[in-house]
PDB file of N, CA and C in Angstrom:
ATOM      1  N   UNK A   1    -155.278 -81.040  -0.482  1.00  0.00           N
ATOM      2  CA  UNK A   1    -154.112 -80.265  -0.836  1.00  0.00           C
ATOM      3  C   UNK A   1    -153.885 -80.328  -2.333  1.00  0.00           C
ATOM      4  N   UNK A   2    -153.302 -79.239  -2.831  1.00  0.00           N
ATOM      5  CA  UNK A   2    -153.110 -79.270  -4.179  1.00  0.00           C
ATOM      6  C   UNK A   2    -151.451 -79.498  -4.578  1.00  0.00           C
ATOM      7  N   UNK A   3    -151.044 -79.908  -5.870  1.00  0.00           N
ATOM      8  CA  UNK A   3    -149.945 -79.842  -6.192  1.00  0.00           C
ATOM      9  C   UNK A   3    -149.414 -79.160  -6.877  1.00  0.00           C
ATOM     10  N   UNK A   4    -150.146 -78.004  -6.823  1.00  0.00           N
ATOM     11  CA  UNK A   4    -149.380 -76.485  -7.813  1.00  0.00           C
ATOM     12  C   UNK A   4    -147.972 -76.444  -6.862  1.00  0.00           C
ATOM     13  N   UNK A   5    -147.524 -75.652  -7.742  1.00  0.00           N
ATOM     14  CA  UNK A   5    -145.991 -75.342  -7.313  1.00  0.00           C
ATOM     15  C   UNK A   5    -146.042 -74.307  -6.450  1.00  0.00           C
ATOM     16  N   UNK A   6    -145.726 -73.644  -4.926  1.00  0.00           N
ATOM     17  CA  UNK A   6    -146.191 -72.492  -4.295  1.00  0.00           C
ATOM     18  C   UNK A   6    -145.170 -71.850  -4.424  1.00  0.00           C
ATOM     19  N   UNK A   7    -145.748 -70.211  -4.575  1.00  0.00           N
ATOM     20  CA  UNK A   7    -144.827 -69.216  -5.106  1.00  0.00           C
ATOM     21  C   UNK A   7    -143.905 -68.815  -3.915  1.00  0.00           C
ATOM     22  N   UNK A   8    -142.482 -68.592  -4.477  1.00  0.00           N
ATOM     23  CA  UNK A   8    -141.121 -68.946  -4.299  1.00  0.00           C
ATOM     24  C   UNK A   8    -141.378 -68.182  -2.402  1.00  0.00           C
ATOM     25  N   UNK A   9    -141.954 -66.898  -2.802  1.00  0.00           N
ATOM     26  CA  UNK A   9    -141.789 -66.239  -1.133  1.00  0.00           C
ATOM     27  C   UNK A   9    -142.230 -67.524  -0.128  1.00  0.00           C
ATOM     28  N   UNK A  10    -143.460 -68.663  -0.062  1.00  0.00           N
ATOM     29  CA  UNK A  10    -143.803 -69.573   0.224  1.00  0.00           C
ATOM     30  C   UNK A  10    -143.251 -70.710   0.513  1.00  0.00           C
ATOM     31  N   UNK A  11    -142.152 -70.717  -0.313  1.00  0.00           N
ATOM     32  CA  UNK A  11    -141.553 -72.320  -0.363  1.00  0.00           C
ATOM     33  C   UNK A  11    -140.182 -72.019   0.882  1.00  0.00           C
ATOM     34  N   UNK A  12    -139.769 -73.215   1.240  1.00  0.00           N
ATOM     35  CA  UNK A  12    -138.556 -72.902   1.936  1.00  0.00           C
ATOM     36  C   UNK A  12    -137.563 -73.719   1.165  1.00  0.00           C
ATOM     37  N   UNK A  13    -136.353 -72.757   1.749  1.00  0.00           N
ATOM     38  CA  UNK A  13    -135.701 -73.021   0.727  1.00  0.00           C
ATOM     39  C   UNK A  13    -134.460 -71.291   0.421  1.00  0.00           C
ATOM     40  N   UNK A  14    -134.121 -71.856  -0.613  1.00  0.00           N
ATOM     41  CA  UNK A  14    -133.061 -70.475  -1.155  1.00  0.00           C
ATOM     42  C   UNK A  14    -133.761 -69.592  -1.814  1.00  0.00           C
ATOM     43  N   UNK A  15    -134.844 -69.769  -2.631  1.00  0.00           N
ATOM     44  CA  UNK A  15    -135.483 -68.969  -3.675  1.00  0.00           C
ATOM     45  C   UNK A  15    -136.257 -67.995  -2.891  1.00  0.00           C
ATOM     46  N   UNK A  16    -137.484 -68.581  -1.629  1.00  0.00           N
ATOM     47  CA  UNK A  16    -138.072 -67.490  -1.357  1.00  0.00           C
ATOM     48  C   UNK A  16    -137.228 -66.927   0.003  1.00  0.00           C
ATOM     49  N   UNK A  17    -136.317 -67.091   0.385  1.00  0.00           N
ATOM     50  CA  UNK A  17    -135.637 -66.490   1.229  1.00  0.00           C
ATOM     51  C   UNK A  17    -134.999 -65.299   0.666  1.00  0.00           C
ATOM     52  N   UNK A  18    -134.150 -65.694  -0.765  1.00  0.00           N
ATOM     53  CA  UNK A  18    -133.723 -64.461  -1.316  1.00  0.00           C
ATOM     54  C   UNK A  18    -134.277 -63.197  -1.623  1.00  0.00           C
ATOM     55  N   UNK A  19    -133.761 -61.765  -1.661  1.00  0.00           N
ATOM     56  CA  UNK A  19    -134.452 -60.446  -1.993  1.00  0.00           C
ATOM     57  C   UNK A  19    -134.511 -60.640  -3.100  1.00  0.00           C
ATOM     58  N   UNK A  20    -133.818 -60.802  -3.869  1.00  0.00           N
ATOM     59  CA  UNK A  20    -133.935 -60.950  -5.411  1.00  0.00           C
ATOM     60  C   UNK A  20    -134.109 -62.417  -6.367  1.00  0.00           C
ATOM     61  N   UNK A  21    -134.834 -63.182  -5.499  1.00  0.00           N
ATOM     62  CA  UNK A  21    -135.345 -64.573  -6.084  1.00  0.00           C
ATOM     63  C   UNK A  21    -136.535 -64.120  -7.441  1.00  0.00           C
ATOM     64  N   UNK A  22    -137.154 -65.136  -6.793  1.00  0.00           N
ATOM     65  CA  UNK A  22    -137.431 -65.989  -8.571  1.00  0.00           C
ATOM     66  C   UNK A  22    -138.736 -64.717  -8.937  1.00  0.00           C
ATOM     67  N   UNK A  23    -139.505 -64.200  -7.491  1.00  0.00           N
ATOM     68  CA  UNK A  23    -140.575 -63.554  -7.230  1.00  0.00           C
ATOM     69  C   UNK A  23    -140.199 -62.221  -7.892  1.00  0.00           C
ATOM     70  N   UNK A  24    -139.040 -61.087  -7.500  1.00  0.00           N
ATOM     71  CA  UNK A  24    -138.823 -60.045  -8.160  1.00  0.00           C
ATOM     72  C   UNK A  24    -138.673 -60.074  -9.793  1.00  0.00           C
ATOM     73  N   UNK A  25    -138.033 -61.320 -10.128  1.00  0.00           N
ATOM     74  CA  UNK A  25    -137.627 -61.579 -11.406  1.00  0.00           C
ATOM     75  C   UNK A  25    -138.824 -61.474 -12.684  1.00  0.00           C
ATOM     76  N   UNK A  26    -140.436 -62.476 -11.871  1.00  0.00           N
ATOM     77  CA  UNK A  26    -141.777 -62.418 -12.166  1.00  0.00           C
ATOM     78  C   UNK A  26    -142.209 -61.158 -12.393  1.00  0.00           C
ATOM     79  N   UNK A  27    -142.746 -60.474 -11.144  1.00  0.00           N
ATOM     80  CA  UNK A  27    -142.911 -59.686 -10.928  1.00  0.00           C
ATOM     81  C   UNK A  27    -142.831 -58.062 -10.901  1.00  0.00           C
ATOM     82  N   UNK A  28    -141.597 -57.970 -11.205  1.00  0.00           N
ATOM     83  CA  UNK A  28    -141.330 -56.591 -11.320  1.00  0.00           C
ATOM     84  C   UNK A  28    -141.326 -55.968 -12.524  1.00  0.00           C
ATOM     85  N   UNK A  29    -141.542 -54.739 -13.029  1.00  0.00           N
ATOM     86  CA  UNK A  29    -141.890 -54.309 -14.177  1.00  0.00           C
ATOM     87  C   UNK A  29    -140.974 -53.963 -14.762  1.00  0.00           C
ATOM     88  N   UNK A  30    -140.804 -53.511 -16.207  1.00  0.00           N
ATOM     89  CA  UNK A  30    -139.981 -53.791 -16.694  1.00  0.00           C
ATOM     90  C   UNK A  30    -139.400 -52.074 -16.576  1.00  0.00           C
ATOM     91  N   UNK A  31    -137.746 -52.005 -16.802  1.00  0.00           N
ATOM     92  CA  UNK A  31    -137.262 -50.664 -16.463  1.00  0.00           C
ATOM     93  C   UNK A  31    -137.964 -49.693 -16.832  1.00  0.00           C
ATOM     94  N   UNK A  32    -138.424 -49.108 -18.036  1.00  0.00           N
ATOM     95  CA  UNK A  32    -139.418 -48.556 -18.662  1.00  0.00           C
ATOM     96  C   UNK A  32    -140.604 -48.578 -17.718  1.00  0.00           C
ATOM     97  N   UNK A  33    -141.083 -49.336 -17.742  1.00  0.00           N
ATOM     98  CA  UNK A  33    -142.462 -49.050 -17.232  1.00  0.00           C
ATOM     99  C   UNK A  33    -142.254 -48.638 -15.924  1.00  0.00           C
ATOM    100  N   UNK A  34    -141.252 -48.838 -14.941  1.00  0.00           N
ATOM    101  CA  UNK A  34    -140.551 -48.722 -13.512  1.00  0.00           C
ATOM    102  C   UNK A  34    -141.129 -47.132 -13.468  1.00  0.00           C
ATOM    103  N   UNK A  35    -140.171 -46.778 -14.403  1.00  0.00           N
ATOM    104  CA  UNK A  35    -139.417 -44.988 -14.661  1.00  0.00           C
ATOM    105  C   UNK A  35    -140.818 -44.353 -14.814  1.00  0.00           C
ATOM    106  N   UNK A  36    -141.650 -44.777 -15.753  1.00  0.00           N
ATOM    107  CA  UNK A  36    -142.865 -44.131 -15.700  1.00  0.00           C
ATOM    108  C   UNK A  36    -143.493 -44.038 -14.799  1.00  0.00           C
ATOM    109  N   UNK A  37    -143.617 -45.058 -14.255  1.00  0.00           N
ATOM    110  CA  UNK A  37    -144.691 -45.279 -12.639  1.00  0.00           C
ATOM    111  C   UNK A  37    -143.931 -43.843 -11.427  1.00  0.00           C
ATOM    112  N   UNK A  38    -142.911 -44.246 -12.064  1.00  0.00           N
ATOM    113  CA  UNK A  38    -142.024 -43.069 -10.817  1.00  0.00           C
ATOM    114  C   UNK A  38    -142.495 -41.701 -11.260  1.00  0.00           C
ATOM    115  N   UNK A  39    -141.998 -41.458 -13.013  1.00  0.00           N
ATOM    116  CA  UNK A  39    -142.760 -40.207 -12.891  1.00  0.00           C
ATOM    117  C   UNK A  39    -144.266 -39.874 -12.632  1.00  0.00           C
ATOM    118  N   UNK A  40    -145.231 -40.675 -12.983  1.00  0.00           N
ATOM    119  CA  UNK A  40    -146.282 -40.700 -12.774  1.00  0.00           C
ATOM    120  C   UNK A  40    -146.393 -40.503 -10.862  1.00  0.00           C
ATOM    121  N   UNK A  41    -145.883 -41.266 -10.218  1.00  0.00           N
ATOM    122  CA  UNK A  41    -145.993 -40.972  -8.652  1.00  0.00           C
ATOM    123  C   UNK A  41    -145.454 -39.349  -8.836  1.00  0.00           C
ATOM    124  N   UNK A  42    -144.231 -39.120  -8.795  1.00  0.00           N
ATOM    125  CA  UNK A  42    -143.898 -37.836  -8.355  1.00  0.00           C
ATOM    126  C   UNK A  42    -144.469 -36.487  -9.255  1.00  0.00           C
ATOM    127  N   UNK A  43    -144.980 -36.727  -9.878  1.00  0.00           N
ATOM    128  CA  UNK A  43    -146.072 -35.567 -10.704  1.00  0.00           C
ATOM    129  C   UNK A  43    -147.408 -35.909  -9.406  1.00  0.00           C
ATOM    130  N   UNK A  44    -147.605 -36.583  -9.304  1.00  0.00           N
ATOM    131  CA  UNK A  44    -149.041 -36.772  -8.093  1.00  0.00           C
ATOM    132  C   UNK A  44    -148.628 -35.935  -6.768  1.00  0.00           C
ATOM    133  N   UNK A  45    -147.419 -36.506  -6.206  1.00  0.00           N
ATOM    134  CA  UNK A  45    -146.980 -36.063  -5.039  1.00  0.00           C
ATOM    135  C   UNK A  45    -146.536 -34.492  -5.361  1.00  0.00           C
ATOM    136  N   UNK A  46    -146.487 -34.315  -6.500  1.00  0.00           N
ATOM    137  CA  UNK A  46    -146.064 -32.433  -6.877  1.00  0.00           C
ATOM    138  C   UNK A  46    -147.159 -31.722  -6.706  1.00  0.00           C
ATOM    139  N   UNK A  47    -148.427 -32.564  -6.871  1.00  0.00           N
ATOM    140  CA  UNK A  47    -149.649 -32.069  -6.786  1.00  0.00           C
ATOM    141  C   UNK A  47    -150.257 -31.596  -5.714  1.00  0.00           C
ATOM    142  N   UNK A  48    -149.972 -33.072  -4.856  1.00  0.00           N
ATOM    143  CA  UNK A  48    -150.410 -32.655  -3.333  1.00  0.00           C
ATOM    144  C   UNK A  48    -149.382 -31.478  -2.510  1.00  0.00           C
ATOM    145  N   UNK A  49    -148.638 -31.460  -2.639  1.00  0.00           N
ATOM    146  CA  UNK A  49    -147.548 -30.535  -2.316  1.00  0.00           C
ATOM    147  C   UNK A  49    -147.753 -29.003  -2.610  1.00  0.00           C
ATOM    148  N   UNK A  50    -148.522 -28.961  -4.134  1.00  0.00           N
ATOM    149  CA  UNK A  50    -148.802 -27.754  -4.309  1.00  0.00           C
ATOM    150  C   UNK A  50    -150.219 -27.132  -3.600  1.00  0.00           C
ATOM    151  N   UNK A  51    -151.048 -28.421  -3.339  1.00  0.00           N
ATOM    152  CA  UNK A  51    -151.777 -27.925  -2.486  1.00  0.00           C
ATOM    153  C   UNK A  51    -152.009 -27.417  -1.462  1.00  0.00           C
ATOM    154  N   UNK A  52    -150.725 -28.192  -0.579  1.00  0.00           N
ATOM    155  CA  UNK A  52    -150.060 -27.496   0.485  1.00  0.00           C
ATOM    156  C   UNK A  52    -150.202 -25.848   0.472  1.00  0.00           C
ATOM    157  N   UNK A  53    -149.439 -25.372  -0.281  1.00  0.00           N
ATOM    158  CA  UNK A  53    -149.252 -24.251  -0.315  1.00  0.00           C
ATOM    159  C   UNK A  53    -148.039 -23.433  -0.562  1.00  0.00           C
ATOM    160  N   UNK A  54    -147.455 -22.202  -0.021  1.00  0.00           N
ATOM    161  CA  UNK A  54    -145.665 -21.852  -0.482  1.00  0.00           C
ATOM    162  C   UNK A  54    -144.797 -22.462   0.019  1.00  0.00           C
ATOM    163  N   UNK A  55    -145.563 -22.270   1.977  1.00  0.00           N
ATOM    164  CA  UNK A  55    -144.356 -22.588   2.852  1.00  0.00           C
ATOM    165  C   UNK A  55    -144.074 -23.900   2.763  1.00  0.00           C
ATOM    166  N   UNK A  56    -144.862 -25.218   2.520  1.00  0.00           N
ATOM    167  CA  UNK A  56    -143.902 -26.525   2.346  1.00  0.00           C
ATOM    168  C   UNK A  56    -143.310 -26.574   1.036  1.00  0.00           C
ATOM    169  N   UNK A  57    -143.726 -25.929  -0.384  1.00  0.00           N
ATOM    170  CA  UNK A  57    -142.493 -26.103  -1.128  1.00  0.00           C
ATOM    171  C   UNK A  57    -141.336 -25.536  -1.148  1.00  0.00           C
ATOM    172  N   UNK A  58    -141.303 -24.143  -0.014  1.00  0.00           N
ATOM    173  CA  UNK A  58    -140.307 -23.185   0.458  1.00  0.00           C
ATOM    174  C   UNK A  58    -139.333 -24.434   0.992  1.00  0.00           C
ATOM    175  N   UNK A  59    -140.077 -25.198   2.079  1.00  0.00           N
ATOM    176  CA  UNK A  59    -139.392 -25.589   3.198  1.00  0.00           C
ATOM    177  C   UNK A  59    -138.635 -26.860   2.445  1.00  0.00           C
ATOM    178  N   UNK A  60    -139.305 -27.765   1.552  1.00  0.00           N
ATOM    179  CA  UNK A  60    -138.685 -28.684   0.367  1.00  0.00           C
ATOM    180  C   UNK A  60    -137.492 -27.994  -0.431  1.00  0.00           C
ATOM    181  N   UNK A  61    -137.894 -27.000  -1.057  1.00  0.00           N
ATOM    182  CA  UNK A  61    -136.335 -26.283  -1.643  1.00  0.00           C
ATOM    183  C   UNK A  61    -135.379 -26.294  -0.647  1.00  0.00           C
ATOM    184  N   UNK A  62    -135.173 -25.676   0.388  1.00  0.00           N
ATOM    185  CA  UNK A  62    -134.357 -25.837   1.432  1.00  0.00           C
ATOM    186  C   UNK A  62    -133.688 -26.439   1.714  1.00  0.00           C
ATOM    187  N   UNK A  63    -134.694 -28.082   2.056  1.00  0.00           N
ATOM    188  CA  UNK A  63    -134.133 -29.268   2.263  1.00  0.00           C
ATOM    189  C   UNK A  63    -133.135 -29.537   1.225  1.00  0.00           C
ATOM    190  N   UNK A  64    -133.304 -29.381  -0.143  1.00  0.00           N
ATOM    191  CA  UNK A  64    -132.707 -29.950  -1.257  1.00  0.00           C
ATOM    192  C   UNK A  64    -131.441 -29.044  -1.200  1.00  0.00           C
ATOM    193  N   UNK A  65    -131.536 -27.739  -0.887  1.00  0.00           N
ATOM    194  CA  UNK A  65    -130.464 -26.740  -1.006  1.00  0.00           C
ATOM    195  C   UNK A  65    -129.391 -26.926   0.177  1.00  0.00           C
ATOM    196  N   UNK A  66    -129.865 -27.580   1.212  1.00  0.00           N
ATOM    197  CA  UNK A  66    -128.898 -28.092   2.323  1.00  0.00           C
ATOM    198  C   UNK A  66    -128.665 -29.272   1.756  1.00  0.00           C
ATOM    199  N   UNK A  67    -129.084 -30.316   1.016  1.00  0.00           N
ATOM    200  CA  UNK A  67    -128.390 -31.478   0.653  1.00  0.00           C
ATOM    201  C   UNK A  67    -127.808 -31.410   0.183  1.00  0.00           C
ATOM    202  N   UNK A  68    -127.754 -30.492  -1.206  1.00  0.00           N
ATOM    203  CA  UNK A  68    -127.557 -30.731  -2.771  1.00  0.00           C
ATOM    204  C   UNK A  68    -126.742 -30.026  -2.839  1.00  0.00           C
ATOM    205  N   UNK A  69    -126.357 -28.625  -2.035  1.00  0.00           N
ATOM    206  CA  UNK A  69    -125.766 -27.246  -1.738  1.00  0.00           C
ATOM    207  C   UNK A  69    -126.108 -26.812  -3.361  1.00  0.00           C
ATOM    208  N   UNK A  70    -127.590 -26.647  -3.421  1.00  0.00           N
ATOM    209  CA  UNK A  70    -127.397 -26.110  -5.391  1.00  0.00           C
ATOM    210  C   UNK A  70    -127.897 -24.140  -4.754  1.00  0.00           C
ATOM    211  N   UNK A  71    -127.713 -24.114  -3.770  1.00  0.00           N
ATOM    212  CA  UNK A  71    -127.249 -22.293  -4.041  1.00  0.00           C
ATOM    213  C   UNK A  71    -127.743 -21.668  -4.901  1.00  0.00           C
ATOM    214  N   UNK A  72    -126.923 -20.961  -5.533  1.00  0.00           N
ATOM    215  CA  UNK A  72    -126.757 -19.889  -6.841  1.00  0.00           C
ATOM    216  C   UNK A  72    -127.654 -20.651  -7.967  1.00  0.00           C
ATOM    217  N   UNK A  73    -127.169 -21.696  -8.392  1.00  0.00           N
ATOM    218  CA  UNK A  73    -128.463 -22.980  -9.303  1.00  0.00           C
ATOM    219  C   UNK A  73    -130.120 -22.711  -9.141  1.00  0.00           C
ATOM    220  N   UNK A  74    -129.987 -22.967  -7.810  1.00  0.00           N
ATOM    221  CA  UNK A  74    -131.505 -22.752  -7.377  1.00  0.00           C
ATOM    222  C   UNK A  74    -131.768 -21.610  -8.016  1.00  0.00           C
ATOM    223  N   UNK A  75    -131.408 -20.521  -6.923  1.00  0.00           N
ATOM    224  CA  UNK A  75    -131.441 -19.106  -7.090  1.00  0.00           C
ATOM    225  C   UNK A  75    -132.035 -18.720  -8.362  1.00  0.00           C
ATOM    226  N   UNK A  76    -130.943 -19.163 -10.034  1.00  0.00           N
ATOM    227  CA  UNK A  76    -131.306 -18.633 -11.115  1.00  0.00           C
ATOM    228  C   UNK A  76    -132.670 -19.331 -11.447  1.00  0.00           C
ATOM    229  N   UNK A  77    -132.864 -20.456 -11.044  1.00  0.00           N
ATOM    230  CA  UNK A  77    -133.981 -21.708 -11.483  1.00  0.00           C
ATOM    231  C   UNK A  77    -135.415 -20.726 -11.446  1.00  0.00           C
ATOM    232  N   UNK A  78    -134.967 -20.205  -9.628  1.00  0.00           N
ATOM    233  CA  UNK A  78    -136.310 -19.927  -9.403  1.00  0.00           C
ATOM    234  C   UNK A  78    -137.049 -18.835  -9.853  1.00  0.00           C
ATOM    235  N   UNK A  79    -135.799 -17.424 -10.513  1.00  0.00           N
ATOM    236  CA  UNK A  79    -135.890 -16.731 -10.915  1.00  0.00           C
ATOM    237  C   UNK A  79    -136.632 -16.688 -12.564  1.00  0.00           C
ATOM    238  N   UNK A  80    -136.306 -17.781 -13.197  1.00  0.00           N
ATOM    239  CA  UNK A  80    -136.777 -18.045 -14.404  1.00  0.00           C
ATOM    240  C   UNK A  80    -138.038 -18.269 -14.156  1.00  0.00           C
ATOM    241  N   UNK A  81    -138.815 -19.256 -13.581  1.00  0.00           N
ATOM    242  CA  UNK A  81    -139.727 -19.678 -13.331  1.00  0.00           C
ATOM    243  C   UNK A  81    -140.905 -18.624 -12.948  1.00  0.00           C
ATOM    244  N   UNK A  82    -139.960 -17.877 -11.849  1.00  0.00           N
ATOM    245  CA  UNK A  82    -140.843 -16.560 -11.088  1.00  0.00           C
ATOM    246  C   UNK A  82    -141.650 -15.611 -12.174  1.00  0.00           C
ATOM    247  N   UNK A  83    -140.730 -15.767 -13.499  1.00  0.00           N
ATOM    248  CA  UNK A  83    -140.810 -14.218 -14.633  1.00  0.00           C
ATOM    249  C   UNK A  83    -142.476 -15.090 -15.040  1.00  0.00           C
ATOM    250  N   UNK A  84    -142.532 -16.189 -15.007  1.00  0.00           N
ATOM    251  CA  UNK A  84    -143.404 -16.529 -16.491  1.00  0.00           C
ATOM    252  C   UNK A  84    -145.030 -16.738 -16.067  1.00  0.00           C
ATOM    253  N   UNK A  85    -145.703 -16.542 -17.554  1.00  0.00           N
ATOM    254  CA  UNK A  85    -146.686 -15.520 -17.057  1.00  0.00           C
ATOM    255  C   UNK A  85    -147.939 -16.603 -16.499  1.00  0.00           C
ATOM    256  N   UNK A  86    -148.456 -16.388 -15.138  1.00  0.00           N
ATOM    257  CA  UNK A  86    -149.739 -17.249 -15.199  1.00  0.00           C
ATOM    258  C   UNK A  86    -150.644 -17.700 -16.021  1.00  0.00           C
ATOM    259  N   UNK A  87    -151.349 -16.598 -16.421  1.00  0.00           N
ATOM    260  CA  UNK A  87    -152.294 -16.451 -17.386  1.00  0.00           C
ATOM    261  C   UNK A  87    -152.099 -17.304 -18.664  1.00  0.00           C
ATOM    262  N   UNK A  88    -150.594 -16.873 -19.507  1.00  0.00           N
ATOM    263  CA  UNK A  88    -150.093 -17.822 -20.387  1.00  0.00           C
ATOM    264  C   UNK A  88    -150.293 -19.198 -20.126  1.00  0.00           C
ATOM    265  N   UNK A  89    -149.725 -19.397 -19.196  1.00  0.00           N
ATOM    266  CA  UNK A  89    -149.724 -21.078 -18.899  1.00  0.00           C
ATOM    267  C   UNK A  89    -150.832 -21.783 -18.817  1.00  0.00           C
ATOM    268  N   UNK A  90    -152.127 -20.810 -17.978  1.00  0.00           N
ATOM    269  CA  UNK A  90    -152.956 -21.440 -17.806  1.00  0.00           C
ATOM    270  C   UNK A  90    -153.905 -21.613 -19.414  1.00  0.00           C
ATOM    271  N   UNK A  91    -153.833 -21.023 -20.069  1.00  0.00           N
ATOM    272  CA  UNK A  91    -154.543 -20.898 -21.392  1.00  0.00           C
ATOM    273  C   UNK A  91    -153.832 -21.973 -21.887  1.00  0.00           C
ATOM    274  N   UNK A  92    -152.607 -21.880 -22.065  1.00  0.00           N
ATOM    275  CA  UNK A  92    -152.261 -23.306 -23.003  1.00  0.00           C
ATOM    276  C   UNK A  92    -152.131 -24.849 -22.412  1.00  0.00           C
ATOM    277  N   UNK A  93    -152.792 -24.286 -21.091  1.00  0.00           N
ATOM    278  CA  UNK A  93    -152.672 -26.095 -20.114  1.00  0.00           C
ATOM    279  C   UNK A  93    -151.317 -26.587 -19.398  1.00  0.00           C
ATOM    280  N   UNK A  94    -150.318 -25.713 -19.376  1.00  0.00           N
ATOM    281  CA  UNK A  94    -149.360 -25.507 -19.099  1.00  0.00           C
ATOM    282  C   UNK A  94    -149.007 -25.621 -17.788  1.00  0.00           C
ATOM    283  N   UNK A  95    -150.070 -25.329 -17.238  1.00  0.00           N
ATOM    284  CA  UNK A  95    -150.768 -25.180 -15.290  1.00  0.00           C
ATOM    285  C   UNK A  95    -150.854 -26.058 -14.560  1.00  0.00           C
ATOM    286  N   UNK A  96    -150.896 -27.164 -15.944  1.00  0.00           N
ATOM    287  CA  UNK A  96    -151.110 -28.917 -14.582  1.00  0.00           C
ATOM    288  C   UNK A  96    -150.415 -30.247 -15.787  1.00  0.00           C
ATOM    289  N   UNK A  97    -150.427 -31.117 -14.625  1.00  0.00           N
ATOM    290  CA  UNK A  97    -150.113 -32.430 -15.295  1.00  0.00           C
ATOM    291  C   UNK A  97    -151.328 -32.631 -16.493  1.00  0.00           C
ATOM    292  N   UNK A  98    -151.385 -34.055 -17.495  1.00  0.00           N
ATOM    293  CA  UNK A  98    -152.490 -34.429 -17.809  1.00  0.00           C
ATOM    294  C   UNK A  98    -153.120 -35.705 -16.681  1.00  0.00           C
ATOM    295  N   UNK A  99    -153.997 -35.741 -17.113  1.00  0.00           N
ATOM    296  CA  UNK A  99    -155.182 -36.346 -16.273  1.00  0.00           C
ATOM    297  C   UNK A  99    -154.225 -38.203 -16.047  1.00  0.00           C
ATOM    298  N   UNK A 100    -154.911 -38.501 -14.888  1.00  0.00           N
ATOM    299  CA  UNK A 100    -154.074 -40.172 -14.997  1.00  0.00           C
ATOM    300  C   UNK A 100    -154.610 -41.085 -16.100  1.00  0.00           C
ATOM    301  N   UNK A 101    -153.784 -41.576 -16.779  1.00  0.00           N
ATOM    302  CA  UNK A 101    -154.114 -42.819 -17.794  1.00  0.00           C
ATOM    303  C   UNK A 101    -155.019 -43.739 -17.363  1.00  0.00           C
ATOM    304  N   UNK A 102    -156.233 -43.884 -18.388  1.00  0.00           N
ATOM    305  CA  UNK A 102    -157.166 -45.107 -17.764  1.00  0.00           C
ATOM    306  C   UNK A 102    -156.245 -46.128 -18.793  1.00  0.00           C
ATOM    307  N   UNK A 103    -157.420 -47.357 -18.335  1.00  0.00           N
ATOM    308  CA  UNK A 103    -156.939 -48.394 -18.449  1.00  0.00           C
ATOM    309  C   UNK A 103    -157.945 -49.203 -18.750  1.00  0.00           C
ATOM    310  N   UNK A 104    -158.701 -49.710 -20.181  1.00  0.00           N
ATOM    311  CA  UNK A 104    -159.730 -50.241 -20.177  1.00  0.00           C
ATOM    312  C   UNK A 104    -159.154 -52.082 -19.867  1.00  0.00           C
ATOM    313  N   UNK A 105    -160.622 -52.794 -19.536  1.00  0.00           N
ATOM    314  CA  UNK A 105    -160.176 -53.720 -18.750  1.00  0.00           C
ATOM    315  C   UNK A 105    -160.992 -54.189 -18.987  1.00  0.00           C
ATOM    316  N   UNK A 106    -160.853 -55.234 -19.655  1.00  0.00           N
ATOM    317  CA  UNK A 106    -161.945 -56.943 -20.449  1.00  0.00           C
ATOM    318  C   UNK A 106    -162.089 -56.457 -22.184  1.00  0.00           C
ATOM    319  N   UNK A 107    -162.048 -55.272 -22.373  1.00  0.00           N
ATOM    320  CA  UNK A 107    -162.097 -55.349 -23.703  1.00  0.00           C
ATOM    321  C   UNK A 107    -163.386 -55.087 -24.430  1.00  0.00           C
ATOM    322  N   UNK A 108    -164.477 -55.326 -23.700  1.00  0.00           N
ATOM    323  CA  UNK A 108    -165.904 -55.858 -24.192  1.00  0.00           C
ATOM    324  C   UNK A 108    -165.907 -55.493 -25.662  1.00  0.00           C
ATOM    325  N   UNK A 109    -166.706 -56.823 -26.333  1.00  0.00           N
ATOM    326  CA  UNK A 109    -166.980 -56.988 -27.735  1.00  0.00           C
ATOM    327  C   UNK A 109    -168.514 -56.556 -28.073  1.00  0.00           C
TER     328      UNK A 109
END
């Protein structure tokens, strides 16, 4: 057996029992980097969604328009959006996210 200290979810006790013990405190990223990861997920999930096709982002507006009651909001949103030109967008890259961030890893010298 060893005498490292075992991490808090492990130990019994108050620390790893708690939701917000010693482990989230370690562990979790910092607000910033949180917010990014989020946008980074929901630009992905916009992706797959668009692959879908009309009717599930039809059926997603919906949902949001029965939650949110944004109505008339929507309405003008979608109208703006509707005018602008494919072609444009796609020439200036306008058409998609950028690519996911690598991440080099060891550094090599």
């Amino acid at each position: 057996m060893t005498d490292a200290p075992r991490r808090p979810e492990l130990r019994s006790g108050r620390a790893g029992d708690d939701e917000c013990g010693l482990e989230h405190r370690i562990y979790a990223p910092p607000p910033r980097k949180s917010q990014e990861l989020a946008l980074l997920r929901r630009q992905r999930q916009v992706e797959r969604l668009h692959r879908l096709g009309a009717r599930p982002l039809f059926e997603l507006l919906q949902q949001l328009d029965r939650d949110h009651d944004l109505g008339g909001d929507l309405d003008r949103q979608l109208e703006r959006y509707a005018r602008l030109d494919p072609d444009l967008l796609r020439e200036i890259g306008a058409d998609r996210f950028a690519p996911m961030p690598l991440r080099v890893v060891g550094g090599g010298r």
